[in-house]
Structures are given as structure tokens and as C-alpha cells.
C-alpha atoms as a PDB file:
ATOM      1  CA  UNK A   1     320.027-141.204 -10.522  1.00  0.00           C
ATOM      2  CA  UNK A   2     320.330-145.164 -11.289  1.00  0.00           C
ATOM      3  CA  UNK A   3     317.763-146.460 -12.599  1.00  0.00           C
ATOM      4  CA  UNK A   4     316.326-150.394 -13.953  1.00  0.00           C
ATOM      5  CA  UNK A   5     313.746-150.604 -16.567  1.00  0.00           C
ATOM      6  CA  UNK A   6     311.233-153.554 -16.700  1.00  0.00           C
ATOM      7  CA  UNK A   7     312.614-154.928 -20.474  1.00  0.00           C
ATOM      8  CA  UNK A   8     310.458-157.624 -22.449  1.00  0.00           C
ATOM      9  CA  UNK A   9     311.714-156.231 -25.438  1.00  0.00           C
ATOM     10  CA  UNK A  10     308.141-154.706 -26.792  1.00  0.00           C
ATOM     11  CA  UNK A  11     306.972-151.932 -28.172  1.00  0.00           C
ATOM     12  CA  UNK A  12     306.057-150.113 -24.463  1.00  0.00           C
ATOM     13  CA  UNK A  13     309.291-151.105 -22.587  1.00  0.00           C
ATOM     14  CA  UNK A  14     311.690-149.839 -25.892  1.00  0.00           C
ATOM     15  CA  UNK A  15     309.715-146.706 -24.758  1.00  0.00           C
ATOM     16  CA  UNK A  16     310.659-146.640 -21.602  1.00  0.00           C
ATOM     17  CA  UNK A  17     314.275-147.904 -22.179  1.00  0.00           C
ATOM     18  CA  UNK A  18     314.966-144.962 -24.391  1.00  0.00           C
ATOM     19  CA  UNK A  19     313.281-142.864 -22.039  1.00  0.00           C
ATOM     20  CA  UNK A  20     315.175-143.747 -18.901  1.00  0.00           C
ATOM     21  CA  UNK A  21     318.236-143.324 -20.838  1.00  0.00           C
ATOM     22  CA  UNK A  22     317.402-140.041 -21.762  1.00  0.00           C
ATOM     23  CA  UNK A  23     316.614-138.514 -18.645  1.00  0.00           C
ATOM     24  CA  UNK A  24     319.628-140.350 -16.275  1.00  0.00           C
ATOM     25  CA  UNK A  25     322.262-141.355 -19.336  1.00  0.00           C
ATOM     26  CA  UNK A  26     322.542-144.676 -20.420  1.00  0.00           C
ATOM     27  CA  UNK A  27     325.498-145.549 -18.135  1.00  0.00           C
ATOM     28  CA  UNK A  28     323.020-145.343 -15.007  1.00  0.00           C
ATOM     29  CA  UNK A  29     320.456-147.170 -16.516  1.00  0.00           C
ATOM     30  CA  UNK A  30     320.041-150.999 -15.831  1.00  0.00           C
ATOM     31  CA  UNK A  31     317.726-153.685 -17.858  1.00  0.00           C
ATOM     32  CA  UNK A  32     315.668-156.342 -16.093  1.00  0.00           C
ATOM     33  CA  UNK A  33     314.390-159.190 -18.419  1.00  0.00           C
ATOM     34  CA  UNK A  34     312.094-162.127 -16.845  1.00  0.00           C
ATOM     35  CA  UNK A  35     311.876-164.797 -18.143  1.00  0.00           C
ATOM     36  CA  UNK A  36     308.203-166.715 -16.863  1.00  0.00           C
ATOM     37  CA  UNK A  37     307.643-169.510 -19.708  1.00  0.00           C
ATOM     38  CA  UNK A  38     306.252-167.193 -22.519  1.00  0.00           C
ATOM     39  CA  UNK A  39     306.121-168.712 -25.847  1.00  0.00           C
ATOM     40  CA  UNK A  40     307.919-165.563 -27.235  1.00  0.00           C
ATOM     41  CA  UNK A  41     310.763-165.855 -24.626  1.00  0.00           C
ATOM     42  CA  UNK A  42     313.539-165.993 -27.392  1.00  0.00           C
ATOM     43  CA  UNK A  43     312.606-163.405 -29.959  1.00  0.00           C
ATOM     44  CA  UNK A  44     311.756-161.162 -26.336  1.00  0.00           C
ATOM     45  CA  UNK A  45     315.172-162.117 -25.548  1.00  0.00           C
ATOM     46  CA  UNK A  46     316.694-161.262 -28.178  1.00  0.00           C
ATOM     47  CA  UNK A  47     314.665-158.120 -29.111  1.00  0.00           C
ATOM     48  CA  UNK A  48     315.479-156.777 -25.636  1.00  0.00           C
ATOM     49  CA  UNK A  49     319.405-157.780 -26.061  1.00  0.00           C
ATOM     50  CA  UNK A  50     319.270-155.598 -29.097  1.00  0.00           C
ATOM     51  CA  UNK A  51     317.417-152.521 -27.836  1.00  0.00           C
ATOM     52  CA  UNK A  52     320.076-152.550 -25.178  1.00  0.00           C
ATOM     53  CA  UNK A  53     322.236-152.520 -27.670  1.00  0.00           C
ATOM     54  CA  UNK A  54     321.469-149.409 -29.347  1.00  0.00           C
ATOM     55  CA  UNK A  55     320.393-147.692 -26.746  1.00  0.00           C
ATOM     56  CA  UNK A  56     324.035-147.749 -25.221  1.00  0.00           C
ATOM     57  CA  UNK A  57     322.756-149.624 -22.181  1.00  0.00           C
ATOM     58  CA  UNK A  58     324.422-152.826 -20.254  1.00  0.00           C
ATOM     59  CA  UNK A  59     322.922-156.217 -21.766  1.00  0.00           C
ATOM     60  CA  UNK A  60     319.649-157.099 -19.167  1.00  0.00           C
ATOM     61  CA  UNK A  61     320.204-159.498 -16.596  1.00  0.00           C
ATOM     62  CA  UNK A  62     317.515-162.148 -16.441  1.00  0.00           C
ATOM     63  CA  UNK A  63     315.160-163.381 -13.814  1.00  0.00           C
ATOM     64  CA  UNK A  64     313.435-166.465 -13.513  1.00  0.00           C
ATOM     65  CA  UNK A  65     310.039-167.012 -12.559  1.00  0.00           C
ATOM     66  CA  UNK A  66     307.570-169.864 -12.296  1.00  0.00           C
ATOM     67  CA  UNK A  67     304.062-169.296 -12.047  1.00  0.00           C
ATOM     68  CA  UNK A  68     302.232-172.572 -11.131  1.00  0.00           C
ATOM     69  CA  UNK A  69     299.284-171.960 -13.576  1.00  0.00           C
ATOM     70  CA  UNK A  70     299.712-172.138 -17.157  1.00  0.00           C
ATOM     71  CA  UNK A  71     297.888-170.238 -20.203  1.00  0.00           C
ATOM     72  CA  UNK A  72     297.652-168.990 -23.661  1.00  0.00           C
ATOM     73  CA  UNK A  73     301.041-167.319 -23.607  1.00  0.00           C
ATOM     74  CA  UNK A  74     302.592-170.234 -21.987  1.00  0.00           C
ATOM     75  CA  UNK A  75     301.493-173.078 -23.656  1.00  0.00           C
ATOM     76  CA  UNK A  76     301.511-174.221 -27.527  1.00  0.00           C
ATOM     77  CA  UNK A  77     298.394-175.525 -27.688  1.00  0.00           C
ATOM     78  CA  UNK A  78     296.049-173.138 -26.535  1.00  0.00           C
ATOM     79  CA  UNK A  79     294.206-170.916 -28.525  1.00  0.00           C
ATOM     80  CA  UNK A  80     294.679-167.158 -28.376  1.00  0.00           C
ATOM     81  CA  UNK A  81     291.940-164.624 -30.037  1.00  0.00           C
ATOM     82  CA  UNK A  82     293.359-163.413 -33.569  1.00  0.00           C
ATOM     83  CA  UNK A  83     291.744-161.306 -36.089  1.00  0.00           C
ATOM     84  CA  UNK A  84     290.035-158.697 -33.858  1.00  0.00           C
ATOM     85  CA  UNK A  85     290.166-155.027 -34.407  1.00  0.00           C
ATOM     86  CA  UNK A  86     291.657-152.668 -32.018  1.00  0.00           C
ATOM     87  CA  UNK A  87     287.889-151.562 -31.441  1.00  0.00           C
ATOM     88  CA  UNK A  88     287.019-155.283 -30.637  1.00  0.00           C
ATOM     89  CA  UNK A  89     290.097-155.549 -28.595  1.00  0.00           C
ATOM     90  CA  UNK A  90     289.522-152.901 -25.893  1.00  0.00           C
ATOM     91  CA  UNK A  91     285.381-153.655 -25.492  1.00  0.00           C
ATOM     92  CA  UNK A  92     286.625-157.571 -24.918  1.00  0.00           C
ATOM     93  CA  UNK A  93     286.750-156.587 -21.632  1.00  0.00           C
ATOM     94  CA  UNK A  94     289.762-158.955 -19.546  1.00  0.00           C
ATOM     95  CA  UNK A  95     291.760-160.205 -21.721  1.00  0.00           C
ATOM     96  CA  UNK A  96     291.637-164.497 -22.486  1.00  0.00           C
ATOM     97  CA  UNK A  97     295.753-163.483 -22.198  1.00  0.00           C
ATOM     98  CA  UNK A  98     296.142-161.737 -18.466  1.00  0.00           C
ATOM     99  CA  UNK A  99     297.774-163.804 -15.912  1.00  0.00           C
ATOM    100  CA  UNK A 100     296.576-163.105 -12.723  1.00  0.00           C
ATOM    101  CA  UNK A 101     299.737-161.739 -10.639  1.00  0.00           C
ATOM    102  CA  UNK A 102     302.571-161.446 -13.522  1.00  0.00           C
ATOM    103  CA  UNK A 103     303.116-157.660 -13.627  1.00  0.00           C
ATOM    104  CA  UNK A 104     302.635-157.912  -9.511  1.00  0.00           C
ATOM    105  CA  UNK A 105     305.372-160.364  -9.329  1.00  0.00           C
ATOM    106  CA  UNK A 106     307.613-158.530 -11.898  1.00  0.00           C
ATOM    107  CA  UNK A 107     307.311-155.285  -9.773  1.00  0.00           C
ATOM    108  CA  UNK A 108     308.056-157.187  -6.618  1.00  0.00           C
ATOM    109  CA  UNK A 109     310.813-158.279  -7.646  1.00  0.00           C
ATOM    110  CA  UNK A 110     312.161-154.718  -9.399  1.00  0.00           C
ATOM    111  CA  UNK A 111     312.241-153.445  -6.244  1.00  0.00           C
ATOM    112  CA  UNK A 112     314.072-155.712  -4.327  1.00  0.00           C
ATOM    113  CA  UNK A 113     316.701-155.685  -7.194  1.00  0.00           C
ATOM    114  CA  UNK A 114     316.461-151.848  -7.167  1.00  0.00           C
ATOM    115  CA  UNK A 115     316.926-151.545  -3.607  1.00  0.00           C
ATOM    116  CA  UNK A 116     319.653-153.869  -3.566  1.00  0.00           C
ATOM    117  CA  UNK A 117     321.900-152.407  -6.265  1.00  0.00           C
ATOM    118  CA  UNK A 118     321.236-148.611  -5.075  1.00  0.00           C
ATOM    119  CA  UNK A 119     318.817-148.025  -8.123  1.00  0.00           C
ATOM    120  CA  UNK A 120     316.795-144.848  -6.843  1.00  0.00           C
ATOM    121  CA  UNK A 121     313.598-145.471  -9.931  1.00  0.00           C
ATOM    122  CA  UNK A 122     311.881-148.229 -11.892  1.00  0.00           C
ATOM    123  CA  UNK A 123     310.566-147.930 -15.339  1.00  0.00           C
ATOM    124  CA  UNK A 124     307.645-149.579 -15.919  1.00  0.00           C
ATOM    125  CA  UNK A 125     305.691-149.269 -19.525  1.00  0.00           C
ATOM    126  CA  UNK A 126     302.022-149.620 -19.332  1.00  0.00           C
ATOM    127  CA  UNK A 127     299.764-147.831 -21.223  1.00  0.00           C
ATOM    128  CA  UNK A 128     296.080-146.441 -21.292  1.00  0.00           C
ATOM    129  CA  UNK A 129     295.058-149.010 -23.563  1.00  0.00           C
ATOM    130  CA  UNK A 130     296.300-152.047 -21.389  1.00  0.00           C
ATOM    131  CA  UNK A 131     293.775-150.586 -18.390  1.00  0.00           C
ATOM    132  CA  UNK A 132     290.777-152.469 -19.398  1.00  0.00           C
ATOM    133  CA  UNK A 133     292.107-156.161 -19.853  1.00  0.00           C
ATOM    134  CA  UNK A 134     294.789-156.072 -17.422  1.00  0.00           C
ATOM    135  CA  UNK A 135     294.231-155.250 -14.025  1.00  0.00           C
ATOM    136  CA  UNK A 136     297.657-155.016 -13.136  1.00  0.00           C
ATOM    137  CA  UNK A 137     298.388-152.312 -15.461  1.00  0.00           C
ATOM    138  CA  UNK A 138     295.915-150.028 -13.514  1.00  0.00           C
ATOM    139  CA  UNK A 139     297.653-147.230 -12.074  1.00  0.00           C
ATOM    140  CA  UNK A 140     295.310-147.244  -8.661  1.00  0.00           C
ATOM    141  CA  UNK A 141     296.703-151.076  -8.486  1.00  0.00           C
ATOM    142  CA  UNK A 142     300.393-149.574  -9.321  1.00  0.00           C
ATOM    143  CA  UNK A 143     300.569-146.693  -6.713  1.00  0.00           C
ATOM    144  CA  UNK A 144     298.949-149.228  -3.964  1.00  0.00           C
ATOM    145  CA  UNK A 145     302.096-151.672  -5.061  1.00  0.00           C
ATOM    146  CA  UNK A 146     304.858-149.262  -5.351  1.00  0.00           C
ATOM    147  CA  UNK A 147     303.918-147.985  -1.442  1.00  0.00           C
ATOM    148  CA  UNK A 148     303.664-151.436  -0.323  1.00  0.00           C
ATOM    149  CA  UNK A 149     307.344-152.591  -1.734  1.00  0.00           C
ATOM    150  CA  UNK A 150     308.688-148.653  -0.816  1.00  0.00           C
ATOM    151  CA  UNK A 151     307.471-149.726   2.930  1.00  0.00           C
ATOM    152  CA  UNK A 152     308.863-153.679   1.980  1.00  0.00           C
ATOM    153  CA  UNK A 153     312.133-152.474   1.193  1.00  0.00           C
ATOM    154  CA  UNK A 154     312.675-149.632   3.032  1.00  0.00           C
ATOM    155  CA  UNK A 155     314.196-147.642   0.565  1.00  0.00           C
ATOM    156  CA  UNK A 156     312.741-144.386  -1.515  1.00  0.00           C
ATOM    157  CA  UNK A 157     312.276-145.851  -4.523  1.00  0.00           C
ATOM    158  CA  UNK A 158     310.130-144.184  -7.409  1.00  0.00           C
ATOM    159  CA  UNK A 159     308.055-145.891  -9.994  1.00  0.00           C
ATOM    160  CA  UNK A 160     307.973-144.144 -13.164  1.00  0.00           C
ATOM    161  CA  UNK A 161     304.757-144.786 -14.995  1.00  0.00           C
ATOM    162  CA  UNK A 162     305.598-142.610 -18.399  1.00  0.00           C
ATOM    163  CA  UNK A 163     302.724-144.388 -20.267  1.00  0.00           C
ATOM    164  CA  UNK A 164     300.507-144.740 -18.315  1.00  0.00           C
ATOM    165  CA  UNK A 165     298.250-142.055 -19.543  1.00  0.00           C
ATOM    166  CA  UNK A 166     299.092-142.713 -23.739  1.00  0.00           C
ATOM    167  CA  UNK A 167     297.248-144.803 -25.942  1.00  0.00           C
ATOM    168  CA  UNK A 168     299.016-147.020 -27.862  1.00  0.00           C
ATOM    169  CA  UNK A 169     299.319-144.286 -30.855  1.00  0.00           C
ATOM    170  CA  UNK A 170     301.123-141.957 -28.611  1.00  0.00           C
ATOM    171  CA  UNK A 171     303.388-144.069 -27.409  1.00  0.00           C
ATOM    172  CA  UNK A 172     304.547-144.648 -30.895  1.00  0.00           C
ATOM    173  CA  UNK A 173     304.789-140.909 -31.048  1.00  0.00           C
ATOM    174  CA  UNK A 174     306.917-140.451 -28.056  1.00  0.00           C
ATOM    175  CA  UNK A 175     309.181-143.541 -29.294  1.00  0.00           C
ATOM    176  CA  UNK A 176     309.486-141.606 -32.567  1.00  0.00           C
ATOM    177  CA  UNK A 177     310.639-138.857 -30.755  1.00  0.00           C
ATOM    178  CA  UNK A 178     312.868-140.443 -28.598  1.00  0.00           C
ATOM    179  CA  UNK A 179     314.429-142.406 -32.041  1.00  0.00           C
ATOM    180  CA  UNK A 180     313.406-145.729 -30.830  1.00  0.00           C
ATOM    181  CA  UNK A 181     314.025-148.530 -33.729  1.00  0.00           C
ATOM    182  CA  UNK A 182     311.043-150.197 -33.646  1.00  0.00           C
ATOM    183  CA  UNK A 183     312.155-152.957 -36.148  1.00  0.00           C
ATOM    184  CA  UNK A 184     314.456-153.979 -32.918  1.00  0.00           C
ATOM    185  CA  UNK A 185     310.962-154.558 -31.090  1.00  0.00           C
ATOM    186  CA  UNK A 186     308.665-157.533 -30.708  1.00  0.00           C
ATOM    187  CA  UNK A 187     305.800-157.457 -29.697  1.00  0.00           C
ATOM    188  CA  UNK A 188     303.800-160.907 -30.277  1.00  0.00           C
ATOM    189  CA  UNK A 189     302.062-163.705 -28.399  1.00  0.00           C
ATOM    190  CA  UNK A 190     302.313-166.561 -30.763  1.00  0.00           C
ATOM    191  CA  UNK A 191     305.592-165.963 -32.801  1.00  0.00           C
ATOM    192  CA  UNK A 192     305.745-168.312 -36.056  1.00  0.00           C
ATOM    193  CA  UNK A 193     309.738-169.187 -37.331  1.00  0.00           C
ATOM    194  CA  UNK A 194     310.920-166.406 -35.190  1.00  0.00           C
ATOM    195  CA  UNK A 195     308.871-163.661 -36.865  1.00  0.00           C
ATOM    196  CA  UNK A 196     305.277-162.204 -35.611  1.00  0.00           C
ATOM    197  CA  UNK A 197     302.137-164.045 -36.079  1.00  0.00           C
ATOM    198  CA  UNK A 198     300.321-160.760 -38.152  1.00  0.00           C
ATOM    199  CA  UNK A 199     297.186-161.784 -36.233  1.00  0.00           C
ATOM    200  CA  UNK A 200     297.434-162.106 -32.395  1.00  0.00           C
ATOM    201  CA  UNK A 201     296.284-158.737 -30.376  1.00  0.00           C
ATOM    202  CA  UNK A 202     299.343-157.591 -29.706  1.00  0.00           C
ATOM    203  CA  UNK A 203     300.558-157.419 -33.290  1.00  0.00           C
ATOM    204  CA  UNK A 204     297.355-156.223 -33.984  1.00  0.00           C
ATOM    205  CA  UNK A 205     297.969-153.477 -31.672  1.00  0.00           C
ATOM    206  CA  UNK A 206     301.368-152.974 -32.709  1.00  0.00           C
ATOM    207  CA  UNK A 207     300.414-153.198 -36.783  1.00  0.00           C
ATOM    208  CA  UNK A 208     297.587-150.223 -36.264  1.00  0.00           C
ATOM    209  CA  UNK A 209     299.673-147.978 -34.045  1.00  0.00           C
ATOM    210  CA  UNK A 210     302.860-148.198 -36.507  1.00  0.00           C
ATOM    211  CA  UNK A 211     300.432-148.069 -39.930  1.00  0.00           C
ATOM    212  CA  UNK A 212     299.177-144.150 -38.328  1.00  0.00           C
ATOM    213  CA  UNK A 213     302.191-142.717 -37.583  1.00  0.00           C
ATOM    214  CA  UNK A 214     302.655-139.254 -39.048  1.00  0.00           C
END
């Protein structure tokens, strides 16, 4: 089966990349990389180039979008929270770095590409831990959205969820397994020369789940 895997060149999607190419081969696997104004848009870029790379699969094809409301991962000059625990980071509630509609967008458009190129299942990487500040990474909100573009698009189309129930720790488990270079990976919101910021959540995140492995 053909397949296209949502790619933004983190530590979830590598997952899923490696994944999808696993279970169809990497010749019938196809990357889809938005681009929608992040302030890590290069090193995603070029994280998710490089994961493609390795993992034997075409170079992503980009996407375009423009959401009319800005925010912390858009613009320089706002503040994002750094220097929180994981603990602190999942009893924050939603997070000061959700935009309302991203991952729904994303998804949209997934499955019009799919459907289009004859792609028969979409990879998409949340996890557990992303349920509580991102409403979009639910999987009741997922299922409801993967009927609606299935009935959109006519088509059969499956959404593969293979994180959905893995904390961030397991996922770095089932990467291990799957031989996923994670120093390919970024996953950061406020990227300083190129490199990750240390401090932002998602490094955070990233830092604590790679420090516990084995």
C-alpha cells in the first residue's frame, strides 16, 4: 500500500517515517512537509530532508500554508515558556504554543494529496503526551476528522495513529527499535544559530525522553 507521512522533521514524525517504511517499503512511502511560518522552518526542513534521506524515502514535497493569526512559534518576538519540567509541562493545561486549527488544516490537506496520488494511508505522529495541550492531537478529534475527509474525498483512506497511545518515552523506545537517528531530528520552538534552544518545551521534552533511554 502507498502511503504519505505528515514530516516536520521531529522526534514523533521520524517515528512514524521509519515506521511507514517498515510496514509498506520505503519505495511506497511519500513525505509531506508544510511549511506555515514556524520559526524552526529551516532546521525542520532540513532535519526532515535528512530523515528522508536515510530512511531510503523520496525527498518531501512541501506545502504552503498561511494562517491569518500569528503566535509564539511564528513570530520572533514573543515569548515562549522555557525552563519547565516535563511534570510542569503536562499540568499547564493548553499549551501558550497550540494554534487553533494547524494539525486540522495539515490533515485536510493529507488527504486530498493522498487521494489524489492513489496513497491508500496517512501517518500521522501524535502522542499521549500531546493530548492535554493540544486539542487537535486528541484521537476523538482525529477519528471525527479522518471520517469527515474519507466522506470529503471519497476515497478509503486510513489514518494511522501509531502514537497515539505512547508517551513520549516510548516513542523513543519504538524509534530505537525501528533504528531511527535521532541526531537527524529537531525538535525545537525557538532554534538559536541553527541548533536547539536547551530550554523551550519541546527540547525539554525531547532532552528527558532521550536522557532515559535504556
Amino acid at each position: 500500500m502507498r502511503s504519505l507521512v505528515l514530516l516536520s522533521g521531529g522526534m514523533d514524525s521520524a517515528v512514524c517515517l521509519y515506521r511507514a517504511a517498515a510496514d509498506c517499503g520505503a519505495e511506497r512511502v511519500e513525505a509531506i512537509f508544510f511549511d506555515w511560518g514556524q520559526r524552526s522552518l529551516a532546521e525542520e526542513l532540513a532535519a526532515a530532508r535528512s530523515l528522508c534521506k536515510d530512511a531510503g524515502v523520496a525527498e518531501p514535497f512541501l506545502i504552503e500554508l498561511d494562517f491569518p493569526c500569528g503566535g509564539a512559534l511564528t513570530e520572533p518576538g514573543v515569548d515562549i515558556p522555557t525552563g519547565r519540567t516535563p511534570l510542569e509541562i503536562a499540568a499547564s493545561g493548553t499549551a501558550d504554543t497550540f494554534v487553533p486549527g494547524r494539525n486540522l488544516v495539515m490533515l485536510t490537506h493529507a488527504f486530498g494529496v493522498a487521494a489524489s496520488r492513489g496513497d491508500g494511508r496517512i501517518y500521522f505522529g501524535p502522542n499521549a503526551d500531546d493530548a492535554a495541550g493540544y486539542p487537535d492531537c486528541r484521537l476523538e478529534c482525529l477519528l471525527v476528522l479522518a471520517d469527515a475527509c474519507r466522506l470529503g474525498t471519497e476515497t478509503g483512506v486510513e489514518l494511522a495513529l501509531p502514537l497515539i497511545e505512547m508517551s513520549k518515552q516510548q516513542v523513543v523506545d519504538a524509534g530505537d527499535e525501528l533504528g531511527v537517528p535521532w541526531e537527524k531530528t529537531f525538535s525545537c520552538y525557538a532554534p538559536v544559530d541553527g541548533r536547539h534552544c536547551g530550554t523551550c518545551d519541546s527540547c525539554v521534552l525531547r532532552l528527558s525522553a532521550l536522557n532515559r533511554r535504556g
